[in-house]
C-alpha atoms as a PDB file:
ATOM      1  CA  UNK A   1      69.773  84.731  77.318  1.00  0.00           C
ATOM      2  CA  UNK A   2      72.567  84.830  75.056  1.00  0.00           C
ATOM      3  CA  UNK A   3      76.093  83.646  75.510  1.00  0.00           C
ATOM      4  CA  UNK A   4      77.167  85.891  78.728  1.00  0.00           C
ATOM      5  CA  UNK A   5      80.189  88.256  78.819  1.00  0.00           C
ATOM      6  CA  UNK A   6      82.856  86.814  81.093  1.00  0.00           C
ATOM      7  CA  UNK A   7      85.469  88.833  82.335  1.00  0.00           C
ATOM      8  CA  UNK A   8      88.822  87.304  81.900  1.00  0.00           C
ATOM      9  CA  UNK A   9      91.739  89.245  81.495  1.00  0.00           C
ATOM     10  CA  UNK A  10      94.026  90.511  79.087  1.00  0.00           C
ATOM     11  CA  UNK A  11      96.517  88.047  77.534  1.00  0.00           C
ATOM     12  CA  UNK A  12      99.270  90.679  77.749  1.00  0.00           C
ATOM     13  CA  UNK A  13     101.563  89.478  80.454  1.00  0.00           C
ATOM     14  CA  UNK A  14     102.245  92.043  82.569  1.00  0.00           C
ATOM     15  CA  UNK A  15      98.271  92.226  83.253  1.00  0.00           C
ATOM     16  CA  UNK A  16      97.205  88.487  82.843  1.00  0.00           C
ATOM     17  CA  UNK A  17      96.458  88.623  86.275  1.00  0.00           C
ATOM     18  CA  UNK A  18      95.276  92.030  87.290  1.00  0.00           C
ATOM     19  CA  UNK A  19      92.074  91.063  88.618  1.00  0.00           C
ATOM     20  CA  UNK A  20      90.832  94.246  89.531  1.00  0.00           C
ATOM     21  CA  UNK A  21      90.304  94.848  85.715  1.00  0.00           C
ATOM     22  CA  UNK A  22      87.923  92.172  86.072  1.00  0.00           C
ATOM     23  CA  UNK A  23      86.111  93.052  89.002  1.00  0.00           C
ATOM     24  CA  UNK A  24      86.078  97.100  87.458  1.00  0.00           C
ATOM     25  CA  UNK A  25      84.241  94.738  84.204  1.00  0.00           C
ATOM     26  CA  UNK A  26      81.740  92.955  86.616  1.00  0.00           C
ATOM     27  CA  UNK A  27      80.507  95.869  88.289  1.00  0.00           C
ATOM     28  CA  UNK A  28      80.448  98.354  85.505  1.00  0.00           C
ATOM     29  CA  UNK A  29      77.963  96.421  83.202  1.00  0.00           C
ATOM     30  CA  UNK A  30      80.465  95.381  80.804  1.00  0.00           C
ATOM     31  CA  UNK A  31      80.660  91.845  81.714  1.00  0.00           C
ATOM     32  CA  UNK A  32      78.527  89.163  83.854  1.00  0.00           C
ATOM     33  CA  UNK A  33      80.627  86.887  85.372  1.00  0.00           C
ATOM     34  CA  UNK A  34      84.348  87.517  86.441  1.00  0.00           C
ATOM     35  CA  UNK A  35      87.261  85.007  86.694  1.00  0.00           C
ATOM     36  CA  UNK A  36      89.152  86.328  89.634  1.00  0.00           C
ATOM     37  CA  UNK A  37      90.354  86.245  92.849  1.00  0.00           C
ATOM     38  CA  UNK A  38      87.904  85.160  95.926  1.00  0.00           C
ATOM     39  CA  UNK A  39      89.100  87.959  97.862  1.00  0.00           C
ATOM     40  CA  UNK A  40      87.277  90.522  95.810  1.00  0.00           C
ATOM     41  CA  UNK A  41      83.644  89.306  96.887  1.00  0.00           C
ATOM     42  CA  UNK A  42      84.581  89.802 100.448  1.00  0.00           C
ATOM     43  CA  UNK A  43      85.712  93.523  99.686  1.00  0.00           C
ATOM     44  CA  UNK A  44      82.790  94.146  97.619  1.00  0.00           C
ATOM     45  CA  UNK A  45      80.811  92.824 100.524  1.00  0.00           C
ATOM     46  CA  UNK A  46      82.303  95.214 103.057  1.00  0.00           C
ATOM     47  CA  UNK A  47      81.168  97.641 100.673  1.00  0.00           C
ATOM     48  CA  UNK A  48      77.439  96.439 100.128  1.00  0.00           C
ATOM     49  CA  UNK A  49      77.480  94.608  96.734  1.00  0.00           C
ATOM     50  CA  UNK A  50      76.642  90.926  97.090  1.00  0.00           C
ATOM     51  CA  UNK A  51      78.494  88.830  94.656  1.00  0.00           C
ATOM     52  CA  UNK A  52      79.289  85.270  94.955  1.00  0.00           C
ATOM     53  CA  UNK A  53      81.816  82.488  93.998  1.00  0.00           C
ATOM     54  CA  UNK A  54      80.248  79.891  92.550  1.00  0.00           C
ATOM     55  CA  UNK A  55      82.886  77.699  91.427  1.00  0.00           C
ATOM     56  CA  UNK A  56      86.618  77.797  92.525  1.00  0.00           C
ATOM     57  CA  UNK A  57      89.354  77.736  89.905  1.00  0.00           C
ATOM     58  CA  UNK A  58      92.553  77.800  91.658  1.00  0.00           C
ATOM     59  CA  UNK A  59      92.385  75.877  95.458  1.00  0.00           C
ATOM     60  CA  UNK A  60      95.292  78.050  97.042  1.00  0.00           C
ATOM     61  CA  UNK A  61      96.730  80.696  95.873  1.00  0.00           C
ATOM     62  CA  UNK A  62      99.844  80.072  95.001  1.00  0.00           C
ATOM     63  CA  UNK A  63     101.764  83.031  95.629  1.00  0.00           C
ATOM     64  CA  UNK A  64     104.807  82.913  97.442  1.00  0.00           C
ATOM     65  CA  UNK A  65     106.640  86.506  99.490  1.00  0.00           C
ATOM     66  CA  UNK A  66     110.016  86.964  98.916  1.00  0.00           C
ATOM     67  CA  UNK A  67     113.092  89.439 100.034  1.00  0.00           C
ATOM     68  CA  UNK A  68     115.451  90.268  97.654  1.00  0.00           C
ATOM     69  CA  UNK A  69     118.868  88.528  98.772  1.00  0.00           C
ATOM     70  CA  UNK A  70     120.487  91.735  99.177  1.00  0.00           C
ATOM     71  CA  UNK A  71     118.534  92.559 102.414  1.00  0.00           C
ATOM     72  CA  UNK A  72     117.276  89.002 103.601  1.00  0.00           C
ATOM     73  CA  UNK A  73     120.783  89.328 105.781  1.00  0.00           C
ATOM     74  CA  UNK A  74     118.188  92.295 107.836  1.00  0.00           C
ATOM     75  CA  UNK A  75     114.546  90.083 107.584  1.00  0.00           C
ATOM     76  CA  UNK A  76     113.868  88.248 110.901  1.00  0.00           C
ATOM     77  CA  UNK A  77     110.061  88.533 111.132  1.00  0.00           C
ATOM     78  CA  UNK A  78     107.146  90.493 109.172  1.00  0.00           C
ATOM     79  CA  UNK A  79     108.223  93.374 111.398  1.00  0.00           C
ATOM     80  CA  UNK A  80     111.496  93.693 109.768  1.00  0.00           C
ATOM     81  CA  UNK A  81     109.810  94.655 106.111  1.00  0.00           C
ATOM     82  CA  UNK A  82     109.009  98.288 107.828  1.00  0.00           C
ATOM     83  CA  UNK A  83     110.730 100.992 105.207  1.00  0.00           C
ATOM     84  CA  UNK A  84     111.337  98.147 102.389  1.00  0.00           C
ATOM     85  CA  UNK A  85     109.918  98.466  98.744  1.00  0.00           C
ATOM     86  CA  UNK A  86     107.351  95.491  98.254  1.00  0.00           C
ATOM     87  CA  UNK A  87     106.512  94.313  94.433  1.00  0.00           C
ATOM     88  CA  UNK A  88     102.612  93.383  94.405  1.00  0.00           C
ATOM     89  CA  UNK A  89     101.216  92.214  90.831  1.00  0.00           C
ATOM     90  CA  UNK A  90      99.193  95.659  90.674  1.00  0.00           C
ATOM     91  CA  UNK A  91      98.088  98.093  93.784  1.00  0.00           C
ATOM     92  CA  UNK A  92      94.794  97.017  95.428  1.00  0.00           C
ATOM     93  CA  UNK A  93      95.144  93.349  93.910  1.00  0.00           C
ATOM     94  CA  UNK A  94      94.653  90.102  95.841  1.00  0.00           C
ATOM     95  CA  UNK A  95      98.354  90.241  96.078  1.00  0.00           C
ATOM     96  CA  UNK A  96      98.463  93.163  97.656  1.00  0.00           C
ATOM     97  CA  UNK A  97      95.986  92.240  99.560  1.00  0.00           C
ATOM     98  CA  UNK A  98      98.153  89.366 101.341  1.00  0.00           C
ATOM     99  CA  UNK A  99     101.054  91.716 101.895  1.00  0.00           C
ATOM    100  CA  UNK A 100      98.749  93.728 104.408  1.00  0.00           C
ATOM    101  CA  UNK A 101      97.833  90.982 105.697  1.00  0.00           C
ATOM    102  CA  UNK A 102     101.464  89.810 106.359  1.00  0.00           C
ATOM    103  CA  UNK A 103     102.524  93.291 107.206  1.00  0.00           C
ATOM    104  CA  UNK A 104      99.577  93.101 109.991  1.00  0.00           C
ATOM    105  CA  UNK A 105     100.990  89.923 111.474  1.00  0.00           C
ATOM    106  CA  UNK A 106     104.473  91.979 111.937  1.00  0.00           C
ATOM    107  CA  UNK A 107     102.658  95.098 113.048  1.00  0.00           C
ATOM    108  CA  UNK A 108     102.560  97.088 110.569  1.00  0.00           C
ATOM    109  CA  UNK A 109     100.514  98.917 108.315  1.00  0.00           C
ATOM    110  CA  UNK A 110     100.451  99.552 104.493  1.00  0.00           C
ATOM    111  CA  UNK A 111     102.228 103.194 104.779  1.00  0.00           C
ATOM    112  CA  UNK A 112     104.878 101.151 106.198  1.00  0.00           C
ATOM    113  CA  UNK A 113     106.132  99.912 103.007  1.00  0.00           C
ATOM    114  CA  UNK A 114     105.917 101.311  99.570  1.00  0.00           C
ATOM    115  CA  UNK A 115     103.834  99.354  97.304  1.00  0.00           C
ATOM    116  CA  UNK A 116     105.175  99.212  93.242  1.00  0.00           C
ATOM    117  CA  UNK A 117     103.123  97.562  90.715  1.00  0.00           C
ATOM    118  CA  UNK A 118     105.424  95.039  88.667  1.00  0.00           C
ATOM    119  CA  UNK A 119     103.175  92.787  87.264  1.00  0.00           C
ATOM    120  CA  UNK A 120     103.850  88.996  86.881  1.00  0.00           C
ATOM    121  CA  UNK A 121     106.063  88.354  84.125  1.00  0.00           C
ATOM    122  CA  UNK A 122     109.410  89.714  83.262  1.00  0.00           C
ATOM    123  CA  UNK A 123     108.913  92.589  84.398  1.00  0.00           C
ATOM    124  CA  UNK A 124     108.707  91.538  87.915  1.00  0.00           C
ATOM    125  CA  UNK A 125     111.944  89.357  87.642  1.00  0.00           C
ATOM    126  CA  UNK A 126     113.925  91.901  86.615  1.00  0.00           C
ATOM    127  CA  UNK A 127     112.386  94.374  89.373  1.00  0.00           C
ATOM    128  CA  UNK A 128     114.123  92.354  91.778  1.00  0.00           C
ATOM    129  CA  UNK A 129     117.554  91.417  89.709  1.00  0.00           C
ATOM    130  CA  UNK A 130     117.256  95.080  88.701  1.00  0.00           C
ATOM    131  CA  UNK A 131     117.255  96.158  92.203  1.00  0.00           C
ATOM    132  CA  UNK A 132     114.171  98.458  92.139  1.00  0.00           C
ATOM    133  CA  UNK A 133     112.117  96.620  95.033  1.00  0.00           C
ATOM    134  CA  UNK A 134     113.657  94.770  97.970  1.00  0.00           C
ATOM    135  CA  UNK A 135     110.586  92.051  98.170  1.00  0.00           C
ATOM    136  CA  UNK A 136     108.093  90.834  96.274  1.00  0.00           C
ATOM    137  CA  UNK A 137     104.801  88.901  95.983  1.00  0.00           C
ATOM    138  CA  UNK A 138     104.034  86.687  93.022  1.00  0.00           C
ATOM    139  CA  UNK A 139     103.118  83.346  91.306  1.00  0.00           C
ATOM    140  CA  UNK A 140     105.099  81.119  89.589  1.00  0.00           C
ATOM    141  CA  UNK A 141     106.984  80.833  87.088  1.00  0.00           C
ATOM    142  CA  UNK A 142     108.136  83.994  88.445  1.00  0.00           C
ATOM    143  CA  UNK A 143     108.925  82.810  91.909  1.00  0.00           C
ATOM    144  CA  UNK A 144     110.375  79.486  91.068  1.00  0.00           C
ATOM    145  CA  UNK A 145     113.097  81.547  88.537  1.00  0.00           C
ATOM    146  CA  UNK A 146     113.832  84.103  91.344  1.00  0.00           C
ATOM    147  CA  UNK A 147     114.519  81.131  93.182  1.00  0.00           C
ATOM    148  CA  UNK A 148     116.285  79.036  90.759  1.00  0.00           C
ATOM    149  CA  UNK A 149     118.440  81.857  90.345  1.00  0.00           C
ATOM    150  CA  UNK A 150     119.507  82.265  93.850  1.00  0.00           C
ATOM    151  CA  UNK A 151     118.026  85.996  93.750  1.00  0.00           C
ATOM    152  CA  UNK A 152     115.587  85.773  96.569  1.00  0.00           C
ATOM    153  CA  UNK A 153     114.966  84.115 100.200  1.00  0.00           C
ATOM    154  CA  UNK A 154     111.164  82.824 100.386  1.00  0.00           C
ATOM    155  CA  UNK A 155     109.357  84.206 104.110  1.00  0.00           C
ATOM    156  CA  UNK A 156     105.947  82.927 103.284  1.00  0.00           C
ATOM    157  CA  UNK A 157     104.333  80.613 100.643  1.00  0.00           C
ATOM    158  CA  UNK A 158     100.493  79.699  99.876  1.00  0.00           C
ATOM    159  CA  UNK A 159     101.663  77.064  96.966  1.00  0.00           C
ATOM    160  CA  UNK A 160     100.669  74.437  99.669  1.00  0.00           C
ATOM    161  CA  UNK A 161      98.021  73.099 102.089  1.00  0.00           C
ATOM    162  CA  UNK A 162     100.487  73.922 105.288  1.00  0.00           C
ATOM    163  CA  UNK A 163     101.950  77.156 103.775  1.00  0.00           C
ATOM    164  CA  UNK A 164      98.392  78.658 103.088  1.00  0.00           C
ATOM    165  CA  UNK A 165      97.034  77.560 106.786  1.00  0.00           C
ATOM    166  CA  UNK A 166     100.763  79.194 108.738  1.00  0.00           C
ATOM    167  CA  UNK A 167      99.980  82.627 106.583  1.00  0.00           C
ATOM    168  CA  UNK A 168      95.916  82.551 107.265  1.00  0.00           C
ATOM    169  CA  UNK A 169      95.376  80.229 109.755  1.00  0.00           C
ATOM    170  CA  UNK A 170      93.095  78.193 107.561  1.00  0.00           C
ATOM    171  CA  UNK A 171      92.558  77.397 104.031  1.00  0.00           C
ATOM    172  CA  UNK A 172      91.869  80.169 101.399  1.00  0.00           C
ATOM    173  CA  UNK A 173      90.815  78.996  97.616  1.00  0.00           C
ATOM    174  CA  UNK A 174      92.363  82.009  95.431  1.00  0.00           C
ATOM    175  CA  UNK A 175      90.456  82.436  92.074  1.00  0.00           C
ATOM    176  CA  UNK A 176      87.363  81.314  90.570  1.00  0.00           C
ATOM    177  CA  UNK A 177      83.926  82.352  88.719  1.00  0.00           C
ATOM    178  CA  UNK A 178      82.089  84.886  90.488  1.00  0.00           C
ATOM    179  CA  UNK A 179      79.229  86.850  89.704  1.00  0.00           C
ATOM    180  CA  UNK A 180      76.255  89.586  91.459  1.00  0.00           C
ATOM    181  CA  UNK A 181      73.595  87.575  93.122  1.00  0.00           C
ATOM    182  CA  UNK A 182      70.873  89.140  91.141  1.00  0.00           C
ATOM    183  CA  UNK A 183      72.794  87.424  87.635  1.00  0.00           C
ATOM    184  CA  UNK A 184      73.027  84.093  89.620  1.00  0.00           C
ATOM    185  CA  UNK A 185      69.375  84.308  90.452  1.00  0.00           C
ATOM    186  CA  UNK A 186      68.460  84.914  86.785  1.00  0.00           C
ATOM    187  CA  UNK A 187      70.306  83.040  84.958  1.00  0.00           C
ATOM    188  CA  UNK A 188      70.922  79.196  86.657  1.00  0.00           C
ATOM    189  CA  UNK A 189      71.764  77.042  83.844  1.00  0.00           C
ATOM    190  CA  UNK A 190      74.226  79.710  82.504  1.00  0.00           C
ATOM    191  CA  UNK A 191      75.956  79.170  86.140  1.00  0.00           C
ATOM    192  CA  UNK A 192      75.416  75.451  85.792  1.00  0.00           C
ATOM    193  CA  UNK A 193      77.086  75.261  82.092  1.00  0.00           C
ATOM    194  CA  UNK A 194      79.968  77.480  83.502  1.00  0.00           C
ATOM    195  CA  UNK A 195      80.743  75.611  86.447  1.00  0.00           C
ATOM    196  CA  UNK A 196      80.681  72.467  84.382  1.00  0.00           C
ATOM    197  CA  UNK A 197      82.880  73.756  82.178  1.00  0.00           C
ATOM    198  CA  UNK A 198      85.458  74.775  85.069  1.00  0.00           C
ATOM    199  CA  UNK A 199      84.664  71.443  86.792  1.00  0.00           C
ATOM    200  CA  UNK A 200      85.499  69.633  83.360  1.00  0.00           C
ATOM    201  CA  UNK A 201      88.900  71.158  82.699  1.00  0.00           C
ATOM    202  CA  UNK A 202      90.211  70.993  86.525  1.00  0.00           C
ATOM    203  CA  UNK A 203      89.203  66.995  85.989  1.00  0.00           C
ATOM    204  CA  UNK A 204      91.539  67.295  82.830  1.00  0.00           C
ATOM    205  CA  UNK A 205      94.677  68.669  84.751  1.00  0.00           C
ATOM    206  CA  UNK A 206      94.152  66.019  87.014  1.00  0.00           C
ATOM    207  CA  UNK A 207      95.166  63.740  84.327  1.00  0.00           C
ATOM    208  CA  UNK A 208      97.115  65.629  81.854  1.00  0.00           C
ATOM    209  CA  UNK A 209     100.554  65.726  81.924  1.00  0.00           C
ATOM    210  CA  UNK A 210     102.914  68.449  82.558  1.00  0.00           C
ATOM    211  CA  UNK A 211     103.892  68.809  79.104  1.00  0.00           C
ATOM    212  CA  UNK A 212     100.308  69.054  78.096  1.00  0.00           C
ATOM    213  CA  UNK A 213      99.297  71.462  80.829  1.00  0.00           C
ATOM    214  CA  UNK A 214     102.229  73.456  79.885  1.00  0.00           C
ATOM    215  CA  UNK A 215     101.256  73.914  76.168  1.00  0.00           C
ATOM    216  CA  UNK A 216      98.005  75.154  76.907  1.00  0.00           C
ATOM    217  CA  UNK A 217      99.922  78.197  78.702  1.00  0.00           C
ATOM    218  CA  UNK A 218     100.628  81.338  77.196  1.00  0.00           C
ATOM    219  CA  UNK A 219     104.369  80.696  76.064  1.00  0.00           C
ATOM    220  CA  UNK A 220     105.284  84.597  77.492  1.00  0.00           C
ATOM    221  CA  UNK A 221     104.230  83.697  80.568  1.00  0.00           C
ATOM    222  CA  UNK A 222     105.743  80.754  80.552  1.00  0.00           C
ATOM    223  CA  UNK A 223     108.979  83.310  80.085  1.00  0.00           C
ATOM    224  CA  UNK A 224     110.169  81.867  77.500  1.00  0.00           C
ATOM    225  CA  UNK A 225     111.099  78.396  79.144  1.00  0.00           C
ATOM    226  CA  UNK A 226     108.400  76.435  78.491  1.00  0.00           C
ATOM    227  CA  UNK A 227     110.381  73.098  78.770  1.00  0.00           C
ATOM    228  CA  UNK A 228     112.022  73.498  81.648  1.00  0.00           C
ATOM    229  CA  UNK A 229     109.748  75.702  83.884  1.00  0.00           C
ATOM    230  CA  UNK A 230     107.313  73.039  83.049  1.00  0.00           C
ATOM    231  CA  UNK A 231     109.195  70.601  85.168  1.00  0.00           C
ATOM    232  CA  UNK A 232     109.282  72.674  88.745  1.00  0.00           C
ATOM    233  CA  UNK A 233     105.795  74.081  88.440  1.00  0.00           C
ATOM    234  CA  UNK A 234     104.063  70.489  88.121  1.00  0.00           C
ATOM    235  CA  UNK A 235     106.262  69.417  91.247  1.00  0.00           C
ATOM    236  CA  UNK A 236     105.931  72.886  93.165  1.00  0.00           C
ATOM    237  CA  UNK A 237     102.368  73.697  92.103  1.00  0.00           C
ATOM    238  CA  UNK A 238      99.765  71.567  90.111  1.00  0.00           C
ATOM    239  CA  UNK A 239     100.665  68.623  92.314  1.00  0.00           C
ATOM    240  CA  UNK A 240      99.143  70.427  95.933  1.00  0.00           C
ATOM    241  CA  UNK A 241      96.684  72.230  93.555  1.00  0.00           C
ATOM    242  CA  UNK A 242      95.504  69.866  91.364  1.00  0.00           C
ATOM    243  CA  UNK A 243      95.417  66.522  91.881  1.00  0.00           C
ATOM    244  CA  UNK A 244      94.014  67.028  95.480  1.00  0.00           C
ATOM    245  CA  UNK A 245      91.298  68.426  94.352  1.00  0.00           C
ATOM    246  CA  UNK A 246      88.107  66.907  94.181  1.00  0.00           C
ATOM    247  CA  UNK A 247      85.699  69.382  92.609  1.00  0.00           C
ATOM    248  CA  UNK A 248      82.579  67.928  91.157  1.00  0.00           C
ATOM    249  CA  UNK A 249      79.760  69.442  89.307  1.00  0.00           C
ATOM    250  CA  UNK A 250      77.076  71.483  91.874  1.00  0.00           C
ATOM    251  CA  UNK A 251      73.164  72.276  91.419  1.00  0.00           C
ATOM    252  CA  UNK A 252      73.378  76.103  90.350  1.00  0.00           C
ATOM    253  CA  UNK A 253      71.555  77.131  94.049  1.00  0.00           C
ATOM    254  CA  UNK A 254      74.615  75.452  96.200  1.00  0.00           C
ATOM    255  CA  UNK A 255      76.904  78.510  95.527  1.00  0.00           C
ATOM    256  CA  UNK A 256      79.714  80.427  97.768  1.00  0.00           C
ATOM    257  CA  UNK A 257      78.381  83.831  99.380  1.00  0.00           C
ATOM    258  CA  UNK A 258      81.048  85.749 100.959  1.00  0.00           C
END
């Protein structure tokens, strides 16, 4: 076959991480593999479809929950987010996703909360500076500002090992390749040369420095502080992410099936 139609996502950056756009790609035809979040082949699997993961990109998640500072005064437990307004990256994302999940462990449900779409750039910063949600979901550098600037109280964080095992009891990789079963089937060595390719550039961050990592990034989602966002996301991040891991290249039929 030809060179295959991946879906990443749009380099915008209120939407670089809106995997549902991917997923929505995958399984309308437009693309054949999709770089997104591992949750969506388990919902796709509730739901019939058989996709799988067949390489991981990202080994947690790295999101971390938040409460504005203005109510963390009232936050005690997951119960306590009843009647708040929750940022999530985009409705029905992976983020969203582990808000139910939290809001579950605190007895609630989604109609609980209101759920606002603010993306994960500046946008969502000033969502929570602005005052328009009272918590929010999101990865860094977004997080680490909020933090930095005192405008948040973290509840829950899956940048780590221990954080991601106290939210889910276990570990949970976050993104990777996936693709439908049938396209794996067909098409090996296009799997193989992808994974490689994944496996390859993971091995790089291993051994790159910050600085180098960091110019490879998108400078507007870096938010305009390249330099010294840099800094706190290799200590906070790429440390527990990346130089733990210890992916190597796999024969194209030793694949993840949710």
């Amino acid at each position: 076959m030809g060179t295959p139609k991946i879906a990443f996502l749009s380099t915008d950056s209120d939407t670089i991480f809106n995997q549902g756009k991917a997923l929505q790609s995958l399984m309308g035809g437009s693309s054949d593999v999709a770089s997104g979040a591992y949750s969506n082949t388990l919902t796709m699997a509730a739901k019939g479809q058989k996709l799988k993961n067949f390489v991981v990109q990202v080994r947690y998640p790295a999101l971390t929950i938040a409460v504005s500072k203005r109510v963390a005064d009232r936050y005690k437990s997951p119960a306590d987010l009843k009647g708040m307004k929750i940022g999530v990256s985009a409705p029905g994302s992976s983020t969203h996703m582990i808000v139910a999940h939290l809001l579950g462990k605190g007895g609630l449900k989604s109609e609980d909360v209101s759920i606002i779409g603010v993306g994960t750039s500046a946008a969502a910063v000033a969502a929570i500076e602005q005052g328009e949600i009272d918590a929010i979901i999101n990865s860094d550098p977004v997080m680490t500002k909020l933090e930095t600037d005192g405008a948040i109280r973290i509840i829950a964080e899956t940048r780590t090992a221990k954080g991601t095992e106290e939210l889910f009891g276990g570990p949970y990789p976050e993104a990777g390749l996936y693709a439908t079963a049938d396209f794996i089937a067909k098409n090996p060595n296009t799997i193989q040369a992808l994974t490689n390719a994944i496996v390859r550039a993971e091995l790089w961050m291993q051994k790159a420095t910050i600085e180098d990592i960091a110019a490879n990034v998108p400078p507007e989602h870096m938010l305009g502080e390249i330099r010294g966002m840099a800094e706190i996301i290799g200590r906070e991040v790429h440390v527990t992410q990346l130089l733990e891991c210890d992916h190597q290249p796999i024969p194209p039929n030793h694949v993840a099936q949710a």
